[in-house]
N, C-alpha and C. Protein backbone atom coordinates (compact mmCIF):
# COMPACT_ATOMS: atom_id res chain seq x y z
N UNK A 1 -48.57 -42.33 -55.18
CA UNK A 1 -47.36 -41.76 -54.65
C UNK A 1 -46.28 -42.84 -54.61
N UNK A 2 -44.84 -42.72 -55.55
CA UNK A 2 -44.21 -43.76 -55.01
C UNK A 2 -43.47 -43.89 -53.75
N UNK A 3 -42.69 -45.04 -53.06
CA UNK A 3 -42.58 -45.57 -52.13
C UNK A 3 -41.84 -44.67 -51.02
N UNK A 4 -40.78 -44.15 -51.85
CA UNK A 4 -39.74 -43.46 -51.19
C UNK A 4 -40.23 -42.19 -51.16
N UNK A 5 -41.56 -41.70 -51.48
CA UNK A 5 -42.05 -40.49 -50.89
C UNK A 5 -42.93 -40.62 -49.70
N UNK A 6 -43.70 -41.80 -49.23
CA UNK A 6 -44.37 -41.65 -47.85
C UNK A 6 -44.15 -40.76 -46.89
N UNK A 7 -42.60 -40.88 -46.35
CA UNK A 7 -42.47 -40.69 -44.98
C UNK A 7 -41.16 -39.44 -44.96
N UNK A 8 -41.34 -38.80 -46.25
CA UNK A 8 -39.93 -37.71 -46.84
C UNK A 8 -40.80 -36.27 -45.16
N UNK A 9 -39.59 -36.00 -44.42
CA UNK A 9 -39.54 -35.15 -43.64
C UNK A 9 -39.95 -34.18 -44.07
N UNK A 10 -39.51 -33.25 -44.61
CA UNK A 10 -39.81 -32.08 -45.19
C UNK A 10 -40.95 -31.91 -45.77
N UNK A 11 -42.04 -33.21 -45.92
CA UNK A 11 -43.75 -33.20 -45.75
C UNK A 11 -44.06 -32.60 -43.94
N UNK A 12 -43.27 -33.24 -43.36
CA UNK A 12 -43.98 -33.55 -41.90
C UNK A 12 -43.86 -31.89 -41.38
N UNK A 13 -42.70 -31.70 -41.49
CA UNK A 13 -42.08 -30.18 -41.63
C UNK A 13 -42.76 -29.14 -42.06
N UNK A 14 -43.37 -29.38 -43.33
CA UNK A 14 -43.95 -28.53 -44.08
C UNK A 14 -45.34 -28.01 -43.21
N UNK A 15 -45.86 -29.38 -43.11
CA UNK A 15 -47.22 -29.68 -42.30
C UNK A 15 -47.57 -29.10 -40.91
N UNK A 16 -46.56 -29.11 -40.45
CA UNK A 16 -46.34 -29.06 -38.47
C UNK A 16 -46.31 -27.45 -38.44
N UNK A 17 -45.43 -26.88 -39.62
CA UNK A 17 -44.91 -25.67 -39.50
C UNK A 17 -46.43 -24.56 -40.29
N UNK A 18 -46.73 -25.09 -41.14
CA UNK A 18 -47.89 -24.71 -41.86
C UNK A 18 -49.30 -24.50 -40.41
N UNK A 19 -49.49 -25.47 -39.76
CA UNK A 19 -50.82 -25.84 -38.65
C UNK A 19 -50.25 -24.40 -37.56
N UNK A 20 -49.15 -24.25 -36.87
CA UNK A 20 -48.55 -23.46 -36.17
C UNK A 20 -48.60 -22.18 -37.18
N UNK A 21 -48.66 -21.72 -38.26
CA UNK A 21 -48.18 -20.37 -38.67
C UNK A 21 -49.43 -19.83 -39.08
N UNK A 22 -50.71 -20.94 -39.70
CA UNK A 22 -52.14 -20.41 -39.41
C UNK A 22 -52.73 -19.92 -37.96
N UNK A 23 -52.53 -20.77 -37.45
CA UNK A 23 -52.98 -20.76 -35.93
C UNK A 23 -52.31 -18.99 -35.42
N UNK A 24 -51.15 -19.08 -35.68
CA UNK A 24 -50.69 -17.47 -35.07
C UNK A 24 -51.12 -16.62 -36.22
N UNK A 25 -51.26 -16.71 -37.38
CA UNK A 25 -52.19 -15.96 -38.38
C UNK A 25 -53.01 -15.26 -37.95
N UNK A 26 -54.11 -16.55 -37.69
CA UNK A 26 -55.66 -15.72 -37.04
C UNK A 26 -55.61 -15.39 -35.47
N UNK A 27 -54.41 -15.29 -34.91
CA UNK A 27 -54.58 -15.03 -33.41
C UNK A 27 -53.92 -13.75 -34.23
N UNK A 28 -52.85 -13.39 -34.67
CA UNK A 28 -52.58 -12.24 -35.08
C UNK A 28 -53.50 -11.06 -35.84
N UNK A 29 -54.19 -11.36 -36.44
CA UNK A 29 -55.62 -10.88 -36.93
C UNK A 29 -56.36 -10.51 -36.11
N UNK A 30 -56.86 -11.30 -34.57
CA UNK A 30 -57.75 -10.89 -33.68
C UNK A 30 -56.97 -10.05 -32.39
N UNK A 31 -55.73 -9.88 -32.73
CA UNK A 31 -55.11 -9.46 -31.48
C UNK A 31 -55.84 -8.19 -31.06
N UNK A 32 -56.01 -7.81 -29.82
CA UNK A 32 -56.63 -6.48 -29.56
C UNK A 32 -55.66 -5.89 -29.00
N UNK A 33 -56.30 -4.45 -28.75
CA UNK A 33 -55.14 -3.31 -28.59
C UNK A 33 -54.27 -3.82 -26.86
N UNK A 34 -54.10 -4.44 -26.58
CA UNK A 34 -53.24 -4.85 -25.07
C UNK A 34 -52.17 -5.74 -25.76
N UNK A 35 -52.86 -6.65 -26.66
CA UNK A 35 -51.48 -7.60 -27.31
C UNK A 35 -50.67 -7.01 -28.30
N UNK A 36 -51.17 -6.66 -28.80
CA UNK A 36 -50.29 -5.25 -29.60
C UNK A 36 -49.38 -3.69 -28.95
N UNK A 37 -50.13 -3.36 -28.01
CA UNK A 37 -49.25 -2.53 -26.94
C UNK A 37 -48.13 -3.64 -26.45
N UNK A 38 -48.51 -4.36 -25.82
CA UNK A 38 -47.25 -5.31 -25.29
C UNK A 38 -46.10 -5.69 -26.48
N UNK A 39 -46.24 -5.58 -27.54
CA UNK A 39 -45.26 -6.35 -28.33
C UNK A 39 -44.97 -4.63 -29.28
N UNK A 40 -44.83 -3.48 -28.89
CA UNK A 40 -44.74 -2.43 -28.95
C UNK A 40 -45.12 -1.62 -30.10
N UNK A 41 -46.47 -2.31 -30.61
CA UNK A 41 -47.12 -1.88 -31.69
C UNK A 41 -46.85 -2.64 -32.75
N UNK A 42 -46.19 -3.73 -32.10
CA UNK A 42 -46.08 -4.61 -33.43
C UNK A 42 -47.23 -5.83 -33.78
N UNK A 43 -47.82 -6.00 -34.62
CA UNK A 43 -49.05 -7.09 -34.56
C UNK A 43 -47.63 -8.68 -34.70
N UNK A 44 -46.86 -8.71 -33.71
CA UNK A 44 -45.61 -10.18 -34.00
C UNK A 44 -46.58 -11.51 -33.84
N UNK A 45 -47.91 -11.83 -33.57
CA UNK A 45 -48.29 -12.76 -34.14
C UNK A 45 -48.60 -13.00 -35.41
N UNK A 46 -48.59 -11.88 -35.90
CA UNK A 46 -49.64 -12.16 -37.06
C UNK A 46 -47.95 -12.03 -38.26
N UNK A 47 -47.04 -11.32 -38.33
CA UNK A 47 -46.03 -11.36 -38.93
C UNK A 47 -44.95 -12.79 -38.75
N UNK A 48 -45.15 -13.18 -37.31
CA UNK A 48 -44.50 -14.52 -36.98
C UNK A 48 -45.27 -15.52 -37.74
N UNK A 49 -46.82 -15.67 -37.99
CA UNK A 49 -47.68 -16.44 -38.44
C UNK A 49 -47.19 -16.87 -39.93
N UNK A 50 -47.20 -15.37 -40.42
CA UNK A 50 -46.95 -15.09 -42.23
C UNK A 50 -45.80 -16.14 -42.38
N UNK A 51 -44.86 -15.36 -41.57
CA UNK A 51 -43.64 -16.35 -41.27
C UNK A 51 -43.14 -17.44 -41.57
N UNK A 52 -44.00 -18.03 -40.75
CA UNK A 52 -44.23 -19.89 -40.99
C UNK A 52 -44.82 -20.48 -41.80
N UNK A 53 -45.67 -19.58 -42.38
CA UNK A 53 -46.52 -20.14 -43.59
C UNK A 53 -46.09 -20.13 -44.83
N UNK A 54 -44.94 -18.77 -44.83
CA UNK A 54 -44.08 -18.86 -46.05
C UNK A 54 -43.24 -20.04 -46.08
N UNK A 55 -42.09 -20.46 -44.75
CA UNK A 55 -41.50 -21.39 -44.67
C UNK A 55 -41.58 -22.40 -44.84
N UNK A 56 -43.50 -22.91 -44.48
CA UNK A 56 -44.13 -24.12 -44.94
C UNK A 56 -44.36 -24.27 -46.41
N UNK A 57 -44.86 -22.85 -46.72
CA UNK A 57 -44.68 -23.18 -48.39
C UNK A 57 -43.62 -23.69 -49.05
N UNK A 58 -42.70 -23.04 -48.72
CA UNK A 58 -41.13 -23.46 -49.10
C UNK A 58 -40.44 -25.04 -49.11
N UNK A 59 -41.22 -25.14 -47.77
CA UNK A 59 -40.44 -26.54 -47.90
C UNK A 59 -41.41 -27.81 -48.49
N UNK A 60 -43.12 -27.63 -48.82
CA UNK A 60 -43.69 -28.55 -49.24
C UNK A 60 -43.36 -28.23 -51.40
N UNK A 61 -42.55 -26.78 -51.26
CA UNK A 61 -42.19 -26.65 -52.91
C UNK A 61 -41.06 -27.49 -52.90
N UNK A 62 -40.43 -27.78 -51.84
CA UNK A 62 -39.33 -28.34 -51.92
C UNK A 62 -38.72 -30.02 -52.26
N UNK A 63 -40.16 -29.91 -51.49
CA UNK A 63 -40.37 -31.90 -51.01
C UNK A 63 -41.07 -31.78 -52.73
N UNK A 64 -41.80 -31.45 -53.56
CA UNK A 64 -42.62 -31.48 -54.30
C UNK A 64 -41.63 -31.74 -55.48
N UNK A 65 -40.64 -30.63 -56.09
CA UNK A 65 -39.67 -30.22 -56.46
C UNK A 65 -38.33 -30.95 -56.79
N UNK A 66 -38.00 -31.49 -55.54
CA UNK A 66 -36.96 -32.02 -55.36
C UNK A 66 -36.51 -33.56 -54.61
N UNK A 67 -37.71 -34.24 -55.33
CA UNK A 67 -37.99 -35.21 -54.16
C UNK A 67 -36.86 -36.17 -53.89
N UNK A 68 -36.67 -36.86 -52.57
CA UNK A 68 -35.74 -37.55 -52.08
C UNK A 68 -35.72 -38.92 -53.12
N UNK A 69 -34.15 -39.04 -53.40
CA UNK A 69 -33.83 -40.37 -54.12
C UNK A 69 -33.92 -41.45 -52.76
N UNK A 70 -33.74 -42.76 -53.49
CA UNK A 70 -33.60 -44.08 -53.24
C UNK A 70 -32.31 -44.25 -52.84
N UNK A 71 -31.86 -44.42 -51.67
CA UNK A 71 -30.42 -45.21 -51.25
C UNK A 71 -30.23 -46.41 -52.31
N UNK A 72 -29.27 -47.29 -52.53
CA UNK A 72 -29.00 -48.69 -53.20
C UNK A 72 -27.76 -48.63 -52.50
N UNK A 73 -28.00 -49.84 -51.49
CA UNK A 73 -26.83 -50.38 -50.70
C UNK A 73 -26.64 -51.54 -51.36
């Protein structure tokens, strides 16, 4: 990996947001009928989950894609 990719945000981003949008994934998957009445028949963990996981995709296509140049001061 070269140098000026280590510490590119939009890894960390990708990563943080990816761990959080699984996690509400499979809580959205197991929700039972009380967490789903409460959110008015909507399964919103499991659509908030998708959510984030798309967004994480997005931004590790991004970092991948488009990677950050080198300053030269």
């Amino acid at each position: 990996m070269p140098p000026g990719k280590t510490f590119d945000i939009r890894r960390l981003i990708a990563g943080l947001l990816g761990l959080y949008g699984a996690v509400l994934t499979v809580l959205g998957l197991t929700d039972g009928p009380a967490e789903v009445a409460k959110a008015d028949g909507i399964r919103i963990n499991l659509w908030i989950g998708l959510g984030l996981l798309a967004v994480a995709t997005a931004f590790a296509a991004w970092a991948r894609l488009a990677p950050a140049g080198r300053e030269d001061r």
